[in-house]
Protein backbone atom coordinates (compact mmCIF):
# COMPACT_ATOMS: atom_id res chain seq x y z
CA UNK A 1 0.00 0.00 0.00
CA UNK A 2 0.89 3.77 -0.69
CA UNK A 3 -0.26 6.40 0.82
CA UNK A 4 -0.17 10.16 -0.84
CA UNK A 5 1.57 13.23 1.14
CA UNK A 6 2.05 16.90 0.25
CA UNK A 7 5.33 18.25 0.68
CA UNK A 8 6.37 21.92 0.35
CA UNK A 9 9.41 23.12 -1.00
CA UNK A 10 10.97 26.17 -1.73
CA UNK A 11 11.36 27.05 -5.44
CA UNK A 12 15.38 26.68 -5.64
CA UNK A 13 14.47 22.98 -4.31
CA UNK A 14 11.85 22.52 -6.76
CA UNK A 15 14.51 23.96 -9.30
CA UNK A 16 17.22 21.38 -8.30
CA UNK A 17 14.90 18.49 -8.31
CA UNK A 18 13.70 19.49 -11.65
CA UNK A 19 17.22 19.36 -12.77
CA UNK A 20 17.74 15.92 -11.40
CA UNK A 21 14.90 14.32 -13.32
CA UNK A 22 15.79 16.40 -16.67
CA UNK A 23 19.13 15.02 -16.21
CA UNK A 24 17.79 11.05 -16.17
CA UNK A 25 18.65 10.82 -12.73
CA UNK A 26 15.26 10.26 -11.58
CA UNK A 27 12.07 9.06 -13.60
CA UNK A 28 10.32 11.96 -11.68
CA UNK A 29 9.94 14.02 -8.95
CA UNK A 30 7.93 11.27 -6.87
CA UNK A 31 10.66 9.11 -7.91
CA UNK A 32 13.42 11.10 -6.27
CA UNK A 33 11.98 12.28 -3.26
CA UNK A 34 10.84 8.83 -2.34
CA UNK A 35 14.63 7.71 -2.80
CA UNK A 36 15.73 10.54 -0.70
CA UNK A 37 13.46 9.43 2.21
CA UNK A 38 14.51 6.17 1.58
CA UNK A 39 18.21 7.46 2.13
CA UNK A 40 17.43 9.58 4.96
CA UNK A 41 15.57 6.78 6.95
CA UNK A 42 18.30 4.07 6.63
CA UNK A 43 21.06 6.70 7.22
CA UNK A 44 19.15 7.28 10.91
CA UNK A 45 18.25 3.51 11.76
CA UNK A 46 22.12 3.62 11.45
CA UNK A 47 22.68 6.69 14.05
CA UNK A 48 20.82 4.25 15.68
CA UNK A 49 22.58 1.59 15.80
CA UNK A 50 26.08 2.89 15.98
CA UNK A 51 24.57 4.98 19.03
CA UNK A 52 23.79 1.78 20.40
CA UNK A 53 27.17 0.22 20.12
CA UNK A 54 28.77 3.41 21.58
CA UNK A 55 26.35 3.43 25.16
CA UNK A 56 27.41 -0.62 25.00
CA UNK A 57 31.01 0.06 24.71
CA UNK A 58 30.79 3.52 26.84
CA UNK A 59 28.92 1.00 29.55
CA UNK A 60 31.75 -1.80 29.29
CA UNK A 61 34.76 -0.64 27.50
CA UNK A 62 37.37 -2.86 26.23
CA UNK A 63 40.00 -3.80 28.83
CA UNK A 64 43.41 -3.41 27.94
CA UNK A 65 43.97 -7.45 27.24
CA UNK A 66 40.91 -7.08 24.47
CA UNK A 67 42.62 -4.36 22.76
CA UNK A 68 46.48 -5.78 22.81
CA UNK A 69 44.35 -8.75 20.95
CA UNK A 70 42.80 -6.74 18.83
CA UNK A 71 45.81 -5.06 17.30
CA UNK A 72 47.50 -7.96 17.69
CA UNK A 73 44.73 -9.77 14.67
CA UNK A 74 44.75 -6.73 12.62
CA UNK A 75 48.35 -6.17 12.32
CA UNK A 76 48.41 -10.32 11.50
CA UNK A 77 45.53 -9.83 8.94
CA UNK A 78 47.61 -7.25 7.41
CA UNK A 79 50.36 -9.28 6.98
CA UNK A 80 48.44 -12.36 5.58
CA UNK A 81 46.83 -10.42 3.17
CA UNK A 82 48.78 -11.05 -0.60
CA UNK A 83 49.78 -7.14 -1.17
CA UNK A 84 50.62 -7.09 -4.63
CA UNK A 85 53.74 -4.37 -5.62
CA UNK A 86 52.63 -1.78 -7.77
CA UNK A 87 55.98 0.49 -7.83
């Protein structure tokens, strides 16, 4: 299901948008302002969820053992991984 909403904007928006859909970017303006709230909604369930790992960590932060290991796997993942020369 769909449901219909008005939006204002301003006339540069309009202007820009108009662009956009001459351009081919978009099929039309219902097309590209669905996209962008498409964008802007999965960009903040993100926020979200990197807030969320920052209270966890900011509630129990690494100890110093945890991050010796960690280091200690990326710097050995580094040099596993088959760098090829290109000098």
């Amino acid at each position: 299901m769909t449901i219909q909403i008005a939006v204002k904007l301003d006339d540069e928006a309009v202007a820009k948008l108009d662009q956009l859909v001459a351009e081919g970017a978009y099929a039309s303006r219902s097309q590209a302002v669905r996209r962008a709230v498409d964008t802007l909604v999965r960009s903040e369930e993100r926020w979200r969820i990197d807030q969320g790992f920052a209270e966890g960590f900011a509630r129990q932060p690494e100890t110093d053992g945890e991050m010796a290991e960690a280091t200690r796997l990326a710097i050995e993942s580094i040099h596993e991984e088959p760098w090829e020369v290109w000098w």
